[in-house]
Structure formats: structure tokens, C-alpha cells
N, C-alpha and C. Protein backbone atom coordinates (compact mmCIF):
# COMPACT_ATOMS: atom_id res chain seq x y z
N UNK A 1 -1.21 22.53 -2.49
CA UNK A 1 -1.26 22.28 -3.91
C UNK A 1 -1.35 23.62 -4.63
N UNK A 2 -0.66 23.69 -5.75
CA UNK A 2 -0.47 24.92 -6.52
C UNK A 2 -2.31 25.00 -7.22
N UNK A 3 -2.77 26.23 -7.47
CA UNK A 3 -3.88 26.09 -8.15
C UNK A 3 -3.81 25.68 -9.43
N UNK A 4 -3.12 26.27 -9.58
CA UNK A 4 -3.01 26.18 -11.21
C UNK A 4 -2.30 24.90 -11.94
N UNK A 5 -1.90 24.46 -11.16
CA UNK A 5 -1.70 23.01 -11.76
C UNK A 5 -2.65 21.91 -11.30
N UNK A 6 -3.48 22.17 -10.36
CA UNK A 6 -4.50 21.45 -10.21
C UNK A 6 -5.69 21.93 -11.38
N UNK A 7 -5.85 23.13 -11.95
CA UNK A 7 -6.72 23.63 -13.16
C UNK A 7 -6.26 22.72 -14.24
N UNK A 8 -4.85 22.86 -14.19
CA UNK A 8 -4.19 22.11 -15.59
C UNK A 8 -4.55 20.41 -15.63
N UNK A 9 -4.72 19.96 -14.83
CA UNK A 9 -5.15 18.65 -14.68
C UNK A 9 -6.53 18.24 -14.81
N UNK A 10 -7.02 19.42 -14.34
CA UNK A 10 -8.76 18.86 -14.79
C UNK A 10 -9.62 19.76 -15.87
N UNK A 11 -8.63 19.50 -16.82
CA UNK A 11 -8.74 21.22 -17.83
C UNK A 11 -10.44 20.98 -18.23
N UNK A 12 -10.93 21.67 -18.36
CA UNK A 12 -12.21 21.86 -19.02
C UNK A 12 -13.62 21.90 -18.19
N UNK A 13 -13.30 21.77 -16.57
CA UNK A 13 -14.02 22.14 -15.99
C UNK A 13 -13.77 22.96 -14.74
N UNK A 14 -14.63 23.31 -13.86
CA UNK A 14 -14.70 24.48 -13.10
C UNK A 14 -14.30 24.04 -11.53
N UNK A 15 -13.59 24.35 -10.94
CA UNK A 15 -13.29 23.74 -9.63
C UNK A 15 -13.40 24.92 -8.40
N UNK A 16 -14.53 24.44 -7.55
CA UNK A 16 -15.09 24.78 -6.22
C UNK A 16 -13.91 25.65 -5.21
N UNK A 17 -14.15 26.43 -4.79
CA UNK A 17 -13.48 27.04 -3.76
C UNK A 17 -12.65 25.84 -2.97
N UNK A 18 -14.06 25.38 -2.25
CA UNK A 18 -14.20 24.29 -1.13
C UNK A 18 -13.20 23.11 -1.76
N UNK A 19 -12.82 23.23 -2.90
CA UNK A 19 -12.21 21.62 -3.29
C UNK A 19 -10.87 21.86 -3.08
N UNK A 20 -10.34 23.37 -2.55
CA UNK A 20 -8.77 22.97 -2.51
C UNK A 20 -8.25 22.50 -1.17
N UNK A 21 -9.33 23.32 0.10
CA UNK A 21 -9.28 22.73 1.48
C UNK A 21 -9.45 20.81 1.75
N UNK A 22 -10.81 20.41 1.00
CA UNK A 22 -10.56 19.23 1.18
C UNK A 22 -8.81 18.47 0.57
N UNK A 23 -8.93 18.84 -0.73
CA UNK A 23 -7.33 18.60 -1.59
C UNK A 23 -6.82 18.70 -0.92
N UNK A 24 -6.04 19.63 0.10
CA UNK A 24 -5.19 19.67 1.19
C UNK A 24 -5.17 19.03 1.91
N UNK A 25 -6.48 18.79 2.41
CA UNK A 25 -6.71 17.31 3.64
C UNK A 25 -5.73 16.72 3.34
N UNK A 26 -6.62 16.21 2.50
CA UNK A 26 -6.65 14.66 1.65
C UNK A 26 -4.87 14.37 1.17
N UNK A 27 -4.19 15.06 0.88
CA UNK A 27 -2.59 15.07 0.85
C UNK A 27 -1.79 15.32 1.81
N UNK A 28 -2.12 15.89 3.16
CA UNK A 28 -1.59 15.79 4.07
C UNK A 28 -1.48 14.41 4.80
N UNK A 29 -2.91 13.52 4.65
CA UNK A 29 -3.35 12.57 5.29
C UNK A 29 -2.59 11.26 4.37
N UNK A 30 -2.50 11.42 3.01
CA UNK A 30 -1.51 10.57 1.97
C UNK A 30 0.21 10.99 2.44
N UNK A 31 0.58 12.39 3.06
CA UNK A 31 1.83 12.07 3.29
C UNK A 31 1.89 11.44 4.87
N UNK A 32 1.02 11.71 5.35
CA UNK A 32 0.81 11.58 7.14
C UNK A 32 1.27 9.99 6.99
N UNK A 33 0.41 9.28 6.27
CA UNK A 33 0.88 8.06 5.95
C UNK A 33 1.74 7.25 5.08
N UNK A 34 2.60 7.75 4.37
CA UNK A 34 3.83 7.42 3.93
C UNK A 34 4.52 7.42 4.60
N UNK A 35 4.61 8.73 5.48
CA UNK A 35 5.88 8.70 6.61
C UNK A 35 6.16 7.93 7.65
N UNK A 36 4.80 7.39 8.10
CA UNK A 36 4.61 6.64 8.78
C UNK A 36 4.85 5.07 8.07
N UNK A 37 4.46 4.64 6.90
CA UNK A 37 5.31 3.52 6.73
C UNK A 37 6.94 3.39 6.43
N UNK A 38 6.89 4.60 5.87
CA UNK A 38 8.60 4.95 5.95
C UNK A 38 9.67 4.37 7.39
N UNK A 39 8.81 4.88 8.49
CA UNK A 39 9.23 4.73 9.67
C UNK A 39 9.13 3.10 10.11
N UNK A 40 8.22 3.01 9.71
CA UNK A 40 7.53 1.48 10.09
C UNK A 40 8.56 0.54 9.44
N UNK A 41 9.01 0.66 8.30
CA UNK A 41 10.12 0.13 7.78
C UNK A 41 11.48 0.25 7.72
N UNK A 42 11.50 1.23 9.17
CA UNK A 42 13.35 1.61 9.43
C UNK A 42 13.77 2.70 8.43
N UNK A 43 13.27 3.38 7.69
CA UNK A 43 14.09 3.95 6.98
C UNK A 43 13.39 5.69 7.56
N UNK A 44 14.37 6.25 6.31
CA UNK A 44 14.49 8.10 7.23
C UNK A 44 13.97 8.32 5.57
N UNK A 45 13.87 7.86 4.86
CA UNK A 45 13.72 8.49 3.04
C UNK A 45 12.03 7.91 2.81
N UNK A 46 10.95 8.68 2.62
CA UNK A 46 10.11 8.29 2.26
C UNK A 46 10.39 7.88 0.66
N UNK A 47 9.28 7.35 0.00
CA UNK A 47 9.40 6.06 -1.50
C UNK A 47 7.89 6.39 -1.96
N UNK A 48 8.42 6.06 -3.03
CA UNK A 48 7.14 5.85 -4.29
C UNK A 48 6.20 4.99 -3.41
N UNK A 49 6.93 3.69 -2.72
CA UNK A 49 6.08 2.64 -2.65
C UNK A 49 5.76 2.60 -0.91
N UNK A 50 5.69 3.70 -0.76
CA UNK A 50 5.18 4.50 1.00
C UNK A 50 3.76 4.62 0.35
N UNK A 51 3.42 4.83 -0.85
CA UNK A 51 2.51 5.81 -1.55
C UNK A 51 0.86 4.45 -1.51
């Protein structure tokens, strides 16, 4: 995740070192599982509605 558009999104307060490692998790583990229903449903194009 870009920093600075994660600043732009939560404008007005202060965001933790530690919060971009979890953020990263946490979106790897949201695409880990799209792809995986992607697959689950025959297709090669992940979707909005993988999400």
C-alpha cells in the first residue's frame, strides 16, 4: 500500500509505523482469497465479487 494514500484516507489523524505491516497482511490475505475463489469458480480473471 502506497503511504500516502493510506494518510489521504484517514486524513486528520496519525498512523503507527506498525499499521502498515499489519495493512499489508491483511491485503495480501484479502487477495490470497479472491484468487482462490476466482479459481474455485473456473475462471483465470479475479472480480469485484472474489472481494
Amino acid at each position: 500500500m502506497v503511504k500516502v494514500a493510506v494518510r489521504e484516507r484517514i486524513e486528520g489523524l496519525a498512523v503507527a509505523d506498525d499499521f502498515y505491516d499489519s495493512l499489508d497482511e491483511a491485503v495480501g490475505e484479502l487477495l490470497s482469497d479472491a484468487a482462490r475463489r476466482a479459481e474455485a469458480n473456473g475462471r483465470k480473471t479475479v472480480q469485484a465479487r472474489d472481494l
